[in-house]
Each structure stands twice: as structure tokens, then as C-alpha cells.
Protein backbone atom coordinates (compact mmCIF):
# COMPACT_ATOMS: atom_id res chain seq x y z
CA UNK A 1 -54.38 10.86 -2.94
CA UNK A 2 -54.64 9.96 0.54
CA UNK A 3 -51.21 11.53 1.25
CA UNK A 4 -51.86 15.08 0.10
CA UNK A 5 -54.79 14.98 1.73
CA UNK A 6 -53.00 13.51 5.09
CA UNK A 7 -50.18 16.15 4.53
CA UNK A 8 -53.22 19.32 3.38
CA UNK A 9 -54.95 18.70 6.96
CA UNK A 10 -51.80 18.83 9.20
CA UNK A 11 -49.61 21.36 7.24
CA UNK A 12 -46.53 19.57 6.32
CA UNK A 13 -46.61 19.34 2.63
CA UNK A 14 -43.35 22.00 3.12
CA UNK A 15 -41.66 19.05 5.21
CA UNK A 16 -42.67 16.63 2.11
CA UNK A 17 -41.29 18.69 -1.16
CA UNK A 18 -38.02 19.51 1.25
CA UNK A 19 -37.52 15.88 1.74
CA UNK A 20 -38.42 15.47 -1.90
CA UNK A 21 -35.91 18.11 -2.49
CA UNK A 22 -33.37 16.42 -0.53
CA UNK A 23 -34.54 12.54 -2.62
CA UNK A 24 -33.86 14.15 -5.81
CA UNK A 25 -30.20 15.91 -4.81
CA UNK A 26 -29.15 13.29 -3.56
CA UNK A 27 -29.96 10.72 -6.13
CA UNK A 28 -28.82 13.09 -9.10
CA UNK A 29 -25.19 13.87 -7.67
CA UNK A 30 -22.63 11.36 -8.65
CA UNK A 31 -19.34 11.46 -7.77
CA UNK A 32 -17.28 11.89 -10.78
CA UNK A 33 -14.85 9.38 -11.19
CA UNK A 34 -11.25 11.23 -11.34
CA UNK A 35 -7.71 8.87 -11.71
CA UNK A 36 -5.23 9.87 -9.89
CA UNK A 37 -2.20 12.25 -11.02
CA UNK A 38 0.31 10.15 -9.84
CA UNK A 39 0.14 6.56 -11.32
CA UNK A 40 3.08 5.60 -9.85
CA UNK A 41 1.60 5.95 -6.15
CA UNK A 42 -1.02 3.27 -6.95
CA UNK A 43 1.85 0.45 -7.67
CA UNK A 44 3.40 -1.59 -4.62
CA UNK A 45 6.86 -0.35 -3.92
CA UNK A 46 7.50 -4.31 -3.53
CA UNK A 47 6.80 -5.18 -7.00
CA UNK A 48 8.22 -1.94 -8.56
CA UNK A 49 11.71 -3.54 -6.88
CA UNK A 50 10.96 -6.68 -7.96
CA UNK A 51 10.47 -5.65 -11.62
CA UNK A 52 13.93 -3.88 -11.26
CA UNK A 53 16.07 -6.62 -10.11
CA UNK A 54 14.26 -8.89 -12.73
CA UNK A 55 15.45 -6.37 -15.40
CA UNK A 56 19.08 -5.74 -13.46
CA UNK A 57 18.44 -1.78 -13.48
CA UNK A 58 19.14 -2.21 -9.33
CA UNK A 59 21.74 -5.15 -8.21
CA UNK A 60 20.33 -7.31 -5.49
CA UNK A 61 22.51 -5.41 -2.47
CA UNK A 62 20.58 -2.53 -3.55
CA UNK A 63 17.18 -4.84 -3.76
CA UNK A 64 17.39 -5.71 -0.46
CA UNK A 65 18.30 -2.89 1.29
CA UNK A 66 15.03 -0.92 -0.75
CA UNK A 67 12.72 -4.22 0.09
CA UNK A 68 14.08 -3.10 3.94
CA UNK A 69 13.36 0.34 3.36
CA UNK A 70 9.86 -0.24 1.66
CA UNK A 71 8.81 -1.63 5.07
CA UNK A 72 10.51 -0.14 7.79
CA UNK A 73 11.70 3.24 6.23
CA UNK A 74 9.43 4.41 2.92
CA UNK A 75 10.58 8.18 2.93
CA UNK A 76 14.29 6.45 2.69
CA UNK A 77 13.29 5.22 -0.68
CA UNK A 78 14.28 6.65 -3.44
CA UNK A 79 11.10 8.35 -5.34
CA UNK A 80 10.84 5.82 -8.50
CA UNK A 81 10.21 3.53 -5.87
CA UNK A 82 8.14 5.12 -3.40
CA UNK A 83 3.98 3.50 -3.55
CA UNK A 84 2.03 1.76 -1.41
CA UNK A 85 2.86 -1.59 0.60
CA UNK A 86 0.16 -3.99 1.49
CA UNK A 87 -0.58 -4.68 5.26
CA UNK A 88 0.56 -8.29 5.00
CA UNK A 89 3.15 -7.70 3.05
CA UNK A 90 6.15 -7.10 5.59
CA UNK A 91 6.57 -10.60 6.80
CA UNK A 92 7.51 -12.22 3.45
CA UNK A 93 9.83 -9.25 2.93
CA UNK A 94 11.66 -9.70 6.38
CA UNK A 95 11.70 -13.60 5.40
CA UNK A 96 13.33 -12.87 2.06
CA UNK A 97 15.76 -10.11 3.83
CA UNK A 98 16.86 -12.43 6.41
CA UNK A 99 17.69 -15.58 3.85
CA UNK A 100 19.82 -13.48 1.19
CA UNK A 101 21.49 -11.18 4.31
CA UNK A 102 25.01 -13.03 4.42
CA UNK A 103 25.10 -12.18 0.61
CA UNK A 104 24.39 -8.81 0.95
CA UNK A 105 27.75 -6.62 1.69
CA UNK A 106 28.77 -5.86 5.07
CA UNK A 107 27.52 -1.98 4.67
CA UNK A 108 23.97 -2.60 3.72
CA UNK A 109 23.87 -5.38 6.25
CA UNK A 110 24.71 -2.80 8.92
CA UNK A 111 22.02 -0.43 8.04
CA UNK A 112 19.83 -3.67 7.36
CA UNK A 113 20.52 -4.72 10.69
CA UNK A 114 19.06 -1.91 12.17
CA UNK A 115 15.80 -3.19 11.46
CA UNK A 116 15.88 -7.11 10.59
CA UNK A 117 17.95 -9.88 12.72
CA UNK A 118 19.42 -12.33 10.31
CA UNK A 119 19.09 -15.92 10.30
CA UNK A 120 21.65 -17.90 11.65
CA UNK A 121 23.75 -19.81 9.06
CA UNK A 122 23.11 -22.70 8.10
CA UNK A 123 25.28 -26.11 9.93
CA UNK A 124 27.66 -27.16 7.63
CA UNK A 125 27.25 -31.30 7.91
CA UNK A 126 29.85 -33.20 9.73
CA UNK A 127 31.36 -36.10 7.64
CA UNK A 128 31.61 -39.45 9.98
């Protein structure tokens, strides 16, 4: 009561039903919620290669050299494998890389190397 009254006196009760206007807009639109086209996009491109070699559709030269790709090169991969890769997920990739690169042939380690130092072998023990 006080209010219109308040607003009556100085003029503003066009500023008040705007606002209200504004309240009641806002409050009634809600984003609808849409999934995306592409469900393939919202899996990691790490797992979808890890899957893979579990289920031997891609041998383990060809793992690595996509788990190199999927951090350092993503438009190189191939497009069943292109998604998303975490922010923290490059070092455990470049760990894995660099342990199972002497295994890997010589042409994949070339292009490999591009990106990713191996590890040094490890010393064979001397026998006394």
C-alpha cells in the first residue's frame, strides 16, 4: 500500500511494471535443454582408443601413435576417434607413450618422435 502510494506521488509506477515486466521474462524463460547431435564428440578420444585396443579393432602401434595424436595432433585423428581430451590428461598419455615406444615400429616411432622423447632403456644388470 505504501509502495503505490510512494511510486503515485513521484511518477514511477512505469519504472515499476517495466521492471516487473523484466521479473516475470526473465523468470518464465528457461533454456530448453537440447543433447547434442553428435554423441560421439562428448566421449574422450583417450578412452574411445582404449576401448579399441581392449577389443583388438586397432593393434597397439596404431594405439599409440592415435594416444600421440589425441594430444599433440587431434585433426590427425582419424574421425571415429576424434572427441574431447581432458586438460590433465596429456601427461599420463606421454608417460604411457614413452614406456611402450621401443615396442612400437621404427615408422610410428619416427612420427612419434616428433612430439614425445622416449625413455632411455632400461640397464640390463651386470652378473658379478
Amino acid at each position: 500500500m505504501i509502495l503505490i502510494e510512494l511510486l503515485k506521488k513521484n511518477n514511477l509506477s512505469y519504472y515499476f511494471i517495466f521492471i516487473i515486466f523484466i521479473i516475470f521474462q526473465s523468470c518464465s524463460s528457461k533454456p530448453i535443454n537440447t543433447k547434442p547431435a553428435n554423441i560421439q564428440s562428448e566421449k574422450n578420444s583417450i578412452e574411445l582408443l582404449r576401448i579399441d585396443r581392449k577389443s583388438k579393432k586397432i593393434s597397439d602401434d596404431e594405439y599409440y601413435l592415435f594416444l600421440t595424436y589425441s594430444v599433440f595432433s587431434p585433426e590427425s585423428l582419424p574421425v571415429n576417434y576424434k572427441g574431447t581430451i581432458g586438460p590433465k590428461d596429456g601427461t599420463p598419455v606421454i608417460i604411457e607413450v614413452q614406456r611402450a615406444f621401443h615396442n612400437i615400429n621404427p615408422e610410428n616411432q619416427r612420427i612419434i618422435r616428433q612430439w614425445i622423447r622416449p625413455l632411455p632403456k632400461k640397464p640390463t644388470k651386470r652378473q658379478p
